[in-house]
N, C-alpha and C. Protein backbone atom coordinates (compact mmCIF):
# COMPACT_ATOMS: atom_id res chain seq x y z
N UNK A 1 91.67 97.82 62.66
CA UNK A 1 92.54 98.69 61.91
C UNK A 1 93.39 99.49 62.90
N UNK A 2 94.70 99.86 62.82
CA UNK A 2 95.33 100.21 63.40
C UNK A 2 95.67 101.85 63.55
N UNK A 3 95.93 102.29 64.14
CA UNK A 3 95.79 104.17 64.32
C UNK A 3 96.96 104.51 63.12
N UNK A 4 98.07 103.73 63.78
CA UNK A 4 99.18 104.25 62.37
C UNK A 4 99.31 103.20 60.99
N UNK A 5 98.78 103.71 60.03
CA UNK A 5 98.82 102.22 58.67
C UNK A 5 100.20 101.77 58.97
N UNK A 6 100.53 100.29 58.57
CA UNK A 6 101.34 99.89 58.18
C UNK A 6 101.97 99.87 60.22
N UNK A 7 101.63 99.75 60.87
CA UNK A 7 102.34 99.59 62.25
C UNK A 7 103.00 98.47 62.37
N UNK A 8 102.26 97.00 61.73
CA UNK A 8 102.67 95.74 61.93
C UNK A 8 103.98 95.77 61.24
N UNK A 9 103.66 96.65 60.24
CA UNK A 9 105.02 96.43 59.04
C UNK A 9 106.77 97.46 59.50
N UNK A 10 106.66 98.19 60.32
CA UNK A 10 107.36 99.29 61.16
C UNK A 10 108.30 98.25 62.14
N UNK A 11 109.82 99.11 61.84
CA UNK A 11 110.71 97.80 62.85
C UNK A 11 110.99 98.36 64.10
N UNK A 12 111.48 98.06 64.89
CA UNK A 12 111.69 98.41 66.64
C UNK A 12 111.46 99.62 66.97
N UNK A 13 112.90 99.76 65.85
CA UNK A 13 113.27 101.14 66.17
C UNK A 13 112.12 102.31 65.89
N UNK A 14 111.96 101.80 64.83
CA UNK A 14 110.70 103.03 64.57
C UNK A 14 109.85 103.37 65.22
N UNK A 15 108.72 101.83 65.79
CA UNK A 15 108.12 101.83 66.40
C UNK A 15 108.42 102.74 68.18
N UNK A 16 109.27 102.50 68.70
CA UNK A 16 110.22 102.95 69.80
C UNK A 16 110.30 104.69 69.64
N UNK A 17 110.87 104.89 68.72
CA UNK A 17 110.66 106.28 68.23
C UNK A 17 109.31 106.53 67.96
N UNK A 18 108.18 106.34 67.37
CA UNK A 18 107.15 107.08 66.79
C UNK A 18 106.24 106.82 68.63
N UNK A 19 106.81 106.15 69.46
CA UNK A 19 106.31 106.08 70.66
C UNK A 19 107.00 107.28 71.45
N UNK A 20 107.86 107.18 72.05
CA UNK A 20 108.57 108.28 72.10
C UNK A 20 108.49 110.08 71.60
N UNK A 21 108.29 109.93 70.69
CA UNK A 21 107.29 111.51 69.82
C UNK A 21 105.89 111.40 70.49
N UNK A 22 105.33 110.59 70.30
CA UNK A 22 103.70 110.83 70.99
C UNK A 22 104.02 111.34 72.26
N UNK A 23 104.88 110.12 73.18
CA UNK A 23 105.08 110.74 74.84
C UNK A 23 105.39 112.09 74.91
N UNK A 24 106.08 112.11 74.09
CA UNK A 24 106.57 114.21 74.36
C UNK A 24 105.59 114.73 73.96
N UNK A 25 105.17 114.64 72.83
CA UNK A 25 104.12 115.51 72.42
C UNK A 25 103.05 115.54 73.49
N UNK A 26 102.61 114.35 74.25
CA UNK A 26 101.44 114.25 75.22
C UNK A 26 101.75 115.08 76.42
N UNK A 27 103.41 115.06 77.15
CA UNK A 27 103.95 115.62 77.93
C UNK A 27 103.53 117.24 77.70
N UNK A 28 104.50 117.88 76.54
CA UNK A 28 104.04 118.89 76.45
C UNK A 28 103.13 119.77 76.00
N UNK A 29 101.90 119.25 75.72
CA UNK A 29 100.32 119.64 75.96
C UNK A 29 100.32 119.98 76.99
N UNK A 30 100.39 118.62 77.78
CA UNK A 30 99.99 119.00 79.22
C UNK A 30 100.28 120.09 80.34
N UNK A 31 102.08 120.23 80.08
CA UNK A 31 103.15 121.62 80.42
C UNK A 31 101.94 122.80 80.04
N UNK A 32 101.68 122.64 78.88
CA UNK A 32 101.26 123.71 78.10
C UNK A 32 100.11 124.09 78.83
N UNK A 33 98.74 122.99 79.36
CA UNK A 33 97.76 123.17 79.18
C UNK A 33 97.83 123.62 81.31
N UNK A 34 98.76 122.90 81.71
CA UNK A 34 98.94 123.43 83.65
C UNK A 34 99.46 125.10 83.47
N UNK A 35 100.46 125.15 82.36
CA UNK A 35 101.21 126.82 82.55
C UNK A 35 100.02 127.79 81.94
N UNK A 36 99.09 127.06 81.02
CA UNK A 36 98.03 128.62 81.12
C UNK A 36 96.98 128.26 81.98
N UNK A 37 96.92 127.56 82.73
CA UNK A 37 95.69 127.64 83.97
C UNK A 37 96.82 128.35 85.02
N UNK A 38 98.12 128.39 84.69
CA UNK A 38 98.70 128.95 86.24
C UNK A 38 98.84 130.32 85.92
N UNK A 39 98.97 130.66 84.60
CA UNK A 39 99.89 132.38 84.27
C UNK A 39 98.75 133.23 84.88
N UNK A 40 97.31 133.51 85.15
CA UNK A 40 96.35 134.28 85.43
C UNK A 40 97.06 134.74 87.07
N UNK A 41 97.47 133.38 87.91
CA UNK A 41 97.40 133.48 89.41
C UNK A 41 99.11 133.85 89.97
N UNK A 42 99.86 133.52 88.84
CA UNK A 42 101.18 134.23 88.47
C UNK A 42 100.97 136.22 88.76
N UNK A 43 99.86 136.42 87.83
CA UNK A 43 99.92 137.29 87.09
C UNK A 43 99.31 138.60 88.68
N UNK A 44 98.50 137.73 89.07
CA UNK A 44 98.30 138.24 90.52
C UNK A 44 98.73 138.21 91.74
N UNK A 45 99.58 137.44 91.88
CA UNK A 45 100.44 137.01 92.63
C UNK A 45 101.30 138.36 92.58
N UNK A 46 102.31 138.47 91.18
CA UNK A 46 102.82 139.63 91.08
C UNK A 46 102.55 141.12 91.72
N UNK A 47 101.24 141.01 90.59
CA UNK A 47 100.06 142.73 90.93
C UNK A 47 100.52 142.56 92.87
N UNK A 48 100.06 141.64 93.43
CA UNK A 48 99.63 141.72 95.00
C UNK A 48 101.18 142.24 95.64
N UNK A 49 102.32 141.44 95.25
CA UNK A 49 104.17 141.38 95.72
C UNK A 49 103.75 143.19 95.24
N UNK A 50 103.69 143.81 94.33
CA UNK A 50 104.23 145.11 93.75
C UNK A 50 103.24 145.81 94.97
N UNK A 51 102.19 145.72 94.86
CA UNK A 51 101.05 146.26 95.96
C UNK A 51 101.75 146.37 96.77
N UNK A 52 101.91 145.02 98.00
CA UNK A 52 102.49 145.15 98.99
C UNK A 52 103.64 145.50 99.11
N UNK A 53 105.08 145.79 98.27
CA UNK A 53 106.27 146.30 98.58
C UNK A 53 105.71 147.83 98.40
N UNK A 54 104.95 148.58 97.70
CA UNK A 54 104.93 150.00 97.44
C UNK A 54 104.01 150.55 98.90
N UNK A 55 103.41 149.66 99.24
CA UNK A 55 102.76 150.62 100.39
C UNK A 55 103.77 150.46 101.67
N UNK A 56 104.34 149.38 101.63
CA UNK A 56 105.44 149.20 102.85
C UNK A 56 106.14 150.31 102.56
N UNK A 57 106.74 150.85 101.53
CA UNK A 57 107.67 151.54 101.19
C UNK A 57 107.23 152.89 101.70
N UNK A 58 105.97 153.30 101.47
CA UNK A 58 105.40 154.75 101.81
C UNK A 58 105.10 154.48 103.28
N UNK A 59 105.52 154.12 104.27
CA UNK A 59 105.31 153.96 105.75
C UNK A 59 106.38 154.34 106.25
């Protein structure tokens, strides 16, 4: 049995397209799922840049 009913019965184009939607959709999970494992080290990265320009600044 096939994941999408009726796949055999679906013409190029469709098929081509309903392939195409999955790839993006798979793509951007993935965007999704690397940018919140990165925003935490972003987020400290920052904190550390503000740290270090304010104490340079008071010298």
């Amino acid at each position: 049995m096939s994941l999408i009913p009726r796949w055999e019965y679906m013409t190029d184009d469709a098929k081509a397209m309903t392939k195409k939607v999955v790839l993006s959709a798979l793509v951007l999970l993935l965007s999704l799922w690397v940018i919140r494992a990165l925003i935490p080290w972003v987020i400290v990265a920052l904190l550390g840049y503000w740290v270090f320009k304010w104490l340079s600044k008071r010298t």
